[in-house]
C-alpha atoms as a PDB file:
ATOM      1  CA  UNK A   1     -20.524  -9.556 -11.318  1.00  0.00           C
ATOM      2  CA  UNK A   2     -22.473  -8.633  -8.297  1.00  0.00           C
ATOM      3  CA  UNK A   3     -21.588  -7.696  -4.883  1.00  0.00           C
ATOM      4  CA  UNK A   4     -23.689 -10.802  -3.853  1.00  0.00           C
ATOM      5  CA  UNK A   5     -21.784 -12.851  -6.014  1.00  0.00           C
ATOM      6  CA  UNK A   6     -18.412 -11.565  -4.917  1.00  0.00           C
ATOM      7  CA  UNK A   7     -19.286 -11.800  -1.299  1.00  0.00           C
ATOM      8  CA  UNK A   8     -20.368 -15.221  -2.019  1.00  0.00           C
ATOM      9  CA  UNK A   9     -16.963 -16.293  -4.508  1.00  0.00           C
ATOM     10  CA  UNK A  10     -14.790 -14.556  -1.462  1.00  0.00           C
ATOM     11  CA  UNK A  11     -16.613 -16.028   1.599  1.00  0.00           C
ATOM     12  CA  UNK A  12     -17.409 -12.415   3.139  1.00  0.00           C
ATOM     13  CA  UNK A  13     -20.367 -11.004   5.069  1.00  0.00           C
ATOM     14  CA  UNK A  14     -21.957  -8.341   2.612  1.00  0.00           C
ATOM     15  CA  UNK A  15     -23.202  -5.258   4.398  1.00  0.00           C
ATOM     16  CA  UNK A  16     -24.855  -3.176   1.512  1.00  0.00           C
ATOM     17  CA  UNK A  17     -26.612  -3.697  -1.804  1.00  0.00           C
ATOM     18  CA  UNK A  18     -25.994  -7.332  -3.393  1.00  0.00           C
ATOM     19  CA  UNK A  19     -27.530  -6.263  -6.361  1.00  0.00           C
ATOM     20  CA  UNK A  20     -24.519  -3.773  -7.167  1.00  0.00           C
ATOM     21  CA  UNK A  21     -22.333  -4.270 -10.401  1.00  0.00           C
ATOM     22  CA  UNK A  22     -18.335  -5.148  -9.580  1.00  0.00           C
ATOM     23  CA  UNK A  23     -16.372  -4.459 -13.159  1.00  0.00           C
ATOM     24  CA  UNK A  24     -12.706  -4.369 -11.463  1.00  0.00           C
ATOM     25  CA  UNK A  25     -10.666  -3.996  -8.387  1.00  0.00           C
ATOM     26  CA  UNK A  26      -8.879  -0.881  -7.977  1.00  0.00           C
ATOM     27  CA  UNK A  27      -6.829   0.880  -5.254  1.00  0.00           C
ATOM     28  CA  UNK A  28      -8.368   2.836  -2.098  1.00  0.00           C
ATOM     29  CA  UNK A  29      -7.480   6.007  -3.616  1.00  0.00           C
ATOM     30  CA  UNK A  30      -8.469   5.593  -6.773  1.00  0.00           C
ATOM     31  CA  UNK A  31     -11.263   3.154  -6.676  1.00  0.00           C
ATOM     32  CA  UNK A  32     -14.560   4.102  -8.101  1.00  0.00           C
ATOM     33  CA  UNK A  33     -17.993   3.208  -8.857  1.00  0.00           C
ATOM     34  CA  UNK A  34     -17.665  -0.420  -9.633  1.00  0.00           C
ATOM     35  CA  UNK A  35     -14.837  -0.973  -7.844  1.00  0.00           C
ATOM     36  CA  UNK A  36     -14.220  -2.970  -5.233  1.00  0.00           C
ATOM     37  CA  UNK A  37     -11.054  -2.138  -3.115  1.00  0.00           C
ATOM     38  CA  UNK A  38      -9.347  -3.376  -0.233  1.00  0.00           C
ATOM     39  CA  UNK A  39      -8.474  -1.534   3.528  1.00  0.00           C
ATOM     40  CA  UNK A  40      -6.543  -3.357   6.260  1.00  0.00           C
ATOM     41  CA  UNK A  41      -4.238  -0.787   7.668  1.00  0.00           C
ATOM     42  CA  UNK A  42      -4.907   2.283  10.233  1.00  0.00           C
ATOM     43  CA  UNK A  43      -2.686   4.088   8.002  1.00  0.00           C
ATOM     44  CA  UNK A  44      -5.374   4.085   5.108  1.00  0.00           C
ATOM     45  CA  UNK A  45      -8.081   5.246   7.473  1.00  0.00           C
ATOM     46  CA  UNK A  46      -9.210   8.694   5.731  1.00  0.00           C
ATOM     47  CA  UNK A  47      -8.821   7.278   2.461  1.00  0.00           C
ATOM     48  CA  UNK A  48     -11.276   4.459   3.296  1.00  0.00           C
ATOM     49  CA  UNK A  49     -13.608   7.356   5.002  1.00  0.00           C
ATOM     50  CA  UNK A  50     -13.545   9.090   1.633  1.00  0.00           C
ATOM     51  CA  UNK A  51     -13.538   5.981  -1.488  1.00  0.00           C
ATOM     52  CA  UNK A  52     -15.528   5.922  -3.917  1.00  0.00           C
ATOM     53  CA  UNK A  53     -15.523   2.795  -4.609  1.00  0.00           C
ATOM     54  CA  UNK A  54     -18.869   0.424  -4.360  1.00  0.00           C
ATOM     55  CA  UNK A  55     -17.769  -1.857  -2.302  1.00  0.00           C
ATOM     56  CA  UNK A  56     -14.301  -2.691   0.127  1.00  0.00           C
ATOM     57  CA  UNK A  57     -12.715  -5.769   1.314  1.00  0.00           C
ATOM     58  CA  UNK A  58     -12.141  -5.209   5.018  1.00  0.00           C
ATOM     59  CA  UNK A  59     -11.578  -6.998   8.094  1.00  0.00           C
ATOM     60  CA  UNK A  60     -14.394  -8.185  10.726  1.00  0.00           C
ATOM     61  CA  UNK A  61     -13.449  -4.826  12.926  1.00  0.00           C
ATOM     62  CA  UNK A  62     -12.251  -2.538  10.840  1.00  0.00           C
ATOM     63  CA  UNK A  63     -14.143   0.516  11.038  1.00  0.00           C
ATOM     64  CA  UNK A  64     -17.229   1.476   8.313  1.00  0.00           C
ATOM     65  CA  UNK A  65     -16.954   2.855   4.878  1.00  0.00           C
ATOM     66  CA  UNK A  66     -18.958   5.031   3.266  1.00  0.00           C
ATOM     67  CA  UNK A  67     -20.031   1.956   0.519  1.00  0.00           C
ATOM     68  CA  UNK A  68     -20.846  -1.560   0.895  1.00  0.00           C
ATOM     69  CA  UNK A  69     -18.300  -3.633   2.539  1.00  0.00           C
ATOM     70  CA  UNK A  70     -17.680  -7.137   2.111  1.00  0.00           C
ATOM     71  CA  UNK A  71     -16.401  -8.213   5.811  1.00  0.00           C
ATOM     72  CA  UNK A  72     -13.661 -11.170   6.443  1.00  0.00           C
ATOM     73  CA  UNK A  73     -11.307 -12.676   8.959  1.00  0.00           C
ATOM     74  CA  UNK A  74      -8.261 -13.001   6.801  1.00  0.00           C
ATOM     75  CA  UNK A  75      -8.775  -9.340   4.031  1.00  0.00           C
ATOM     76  CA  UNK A  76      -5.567  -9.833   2.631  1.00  0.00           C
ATOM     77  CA  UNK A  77      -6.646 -13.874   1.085  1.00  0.00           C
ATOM     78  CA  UNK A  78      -9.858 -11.997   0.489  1.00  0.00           C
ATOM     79  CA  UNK A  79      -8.056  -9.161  -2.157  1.00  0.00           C
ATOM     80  CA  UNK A  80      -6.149 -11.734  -3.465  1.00  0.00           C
ATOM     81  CA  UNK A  81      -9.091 -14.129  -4.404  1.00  0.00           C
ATOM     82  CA  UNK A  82     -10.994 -11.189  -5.854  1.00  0.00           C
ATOM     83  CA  UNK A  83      -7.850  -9.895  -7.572  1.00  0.00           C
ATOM     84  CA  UNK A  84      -7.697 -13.266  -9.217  1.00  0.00           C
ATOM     85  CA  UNK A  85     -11.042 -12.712  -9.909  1.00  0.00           C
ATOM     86  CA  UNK A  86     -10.774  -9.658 -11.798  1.00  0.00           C
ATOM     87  CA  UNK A  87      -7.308 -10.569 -13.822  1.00  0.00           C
ATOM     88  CA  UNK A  88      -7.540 -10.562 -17.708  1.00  0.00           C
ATOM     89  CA  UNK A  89      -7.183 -13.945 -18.363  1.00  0.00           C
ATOM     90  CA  UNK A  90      -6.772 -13.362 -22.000  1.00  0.00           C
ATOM     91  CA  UNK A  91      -4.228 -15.587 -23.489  1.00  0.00           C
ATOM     92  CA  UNK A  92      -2.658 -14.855 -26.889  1.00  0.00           C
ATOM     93  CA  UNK A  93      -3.999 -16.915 -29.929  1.00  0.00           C
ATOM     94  CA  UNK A  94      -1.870 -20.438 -30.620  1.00  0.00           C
ATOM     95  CA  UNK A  95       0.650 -20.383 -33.324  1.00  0.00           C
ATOM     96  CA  UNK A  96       3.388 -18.292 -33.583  1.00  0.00           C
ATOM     97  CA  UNK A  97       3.230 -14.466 -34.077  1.00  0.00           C
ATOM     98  CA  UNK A  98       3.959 -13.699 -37.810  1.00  0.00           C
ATOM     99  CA  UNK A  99       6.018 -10.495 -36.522  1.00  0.00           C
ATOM    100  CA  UNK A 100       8.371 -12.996 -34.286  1.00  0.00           C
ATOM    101  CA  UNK A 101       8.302 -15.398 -37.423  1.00  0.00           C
ATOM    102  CA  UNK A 102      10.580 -13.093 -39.761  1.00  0.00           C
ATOM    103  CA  UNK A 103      13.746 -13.334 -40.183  1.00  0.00           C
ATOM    104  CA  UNK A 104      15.937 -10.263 -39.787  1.00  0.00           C
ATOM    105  CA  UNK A 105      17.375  -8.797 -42.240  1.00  0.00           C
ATOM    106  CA  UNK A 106      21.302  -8.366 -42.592  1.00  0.00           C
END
């Protein structure tokens, strides 16, 4: 997804490249190049100065990053949403596993 898109589907001001490829959310310290991760405590202030991520989810006056930041009034809703986002939604095929289905044997 794009950061466009994400800023849109989180209701955030972008600040940086829309056009920028989101594959997962990841944390401050180990975020990436298409990551997006998250920053709303002082106490995470040099790790937000040196991410790598593409994009973070920060409040309206939290200080820059270094990437694109997607900027909100309430971050934490905002990380949620996105983590929601983001979740493997896979869900295991209907029936019943044929492992599960055997009876054990004596």
């Amino acid at each position: 997804m794009t950061l466009l898109e994400l800023a849109d589907r989180l209701s955030c001001r972008l600040e940086g490249d829309g056009r920028a490829e989101i594959h997962r959310v990841a944390g401050i310290e180990h975020a990436g190049p298409g990551d997006v991760t998250f920053f709303a405590s002082p106490r995470y202030a040099a790790a937000l100065r040196r991410t790598r991520a593409t994009a973070v989810i920060l409040g309206e006056k939290a200080p820059p990053a270094p990437c694109a930041m997607l900027r909100t009034k309430d971050p934490w809703l905002a990380f949620a949403n996105a983590l929601s986002l983001f979740a493997d939604s896979a869900l295991p095929p209907p029936g019943i596993d044929r492992l599960s289905a055997v009876a054990p044997t004596p």
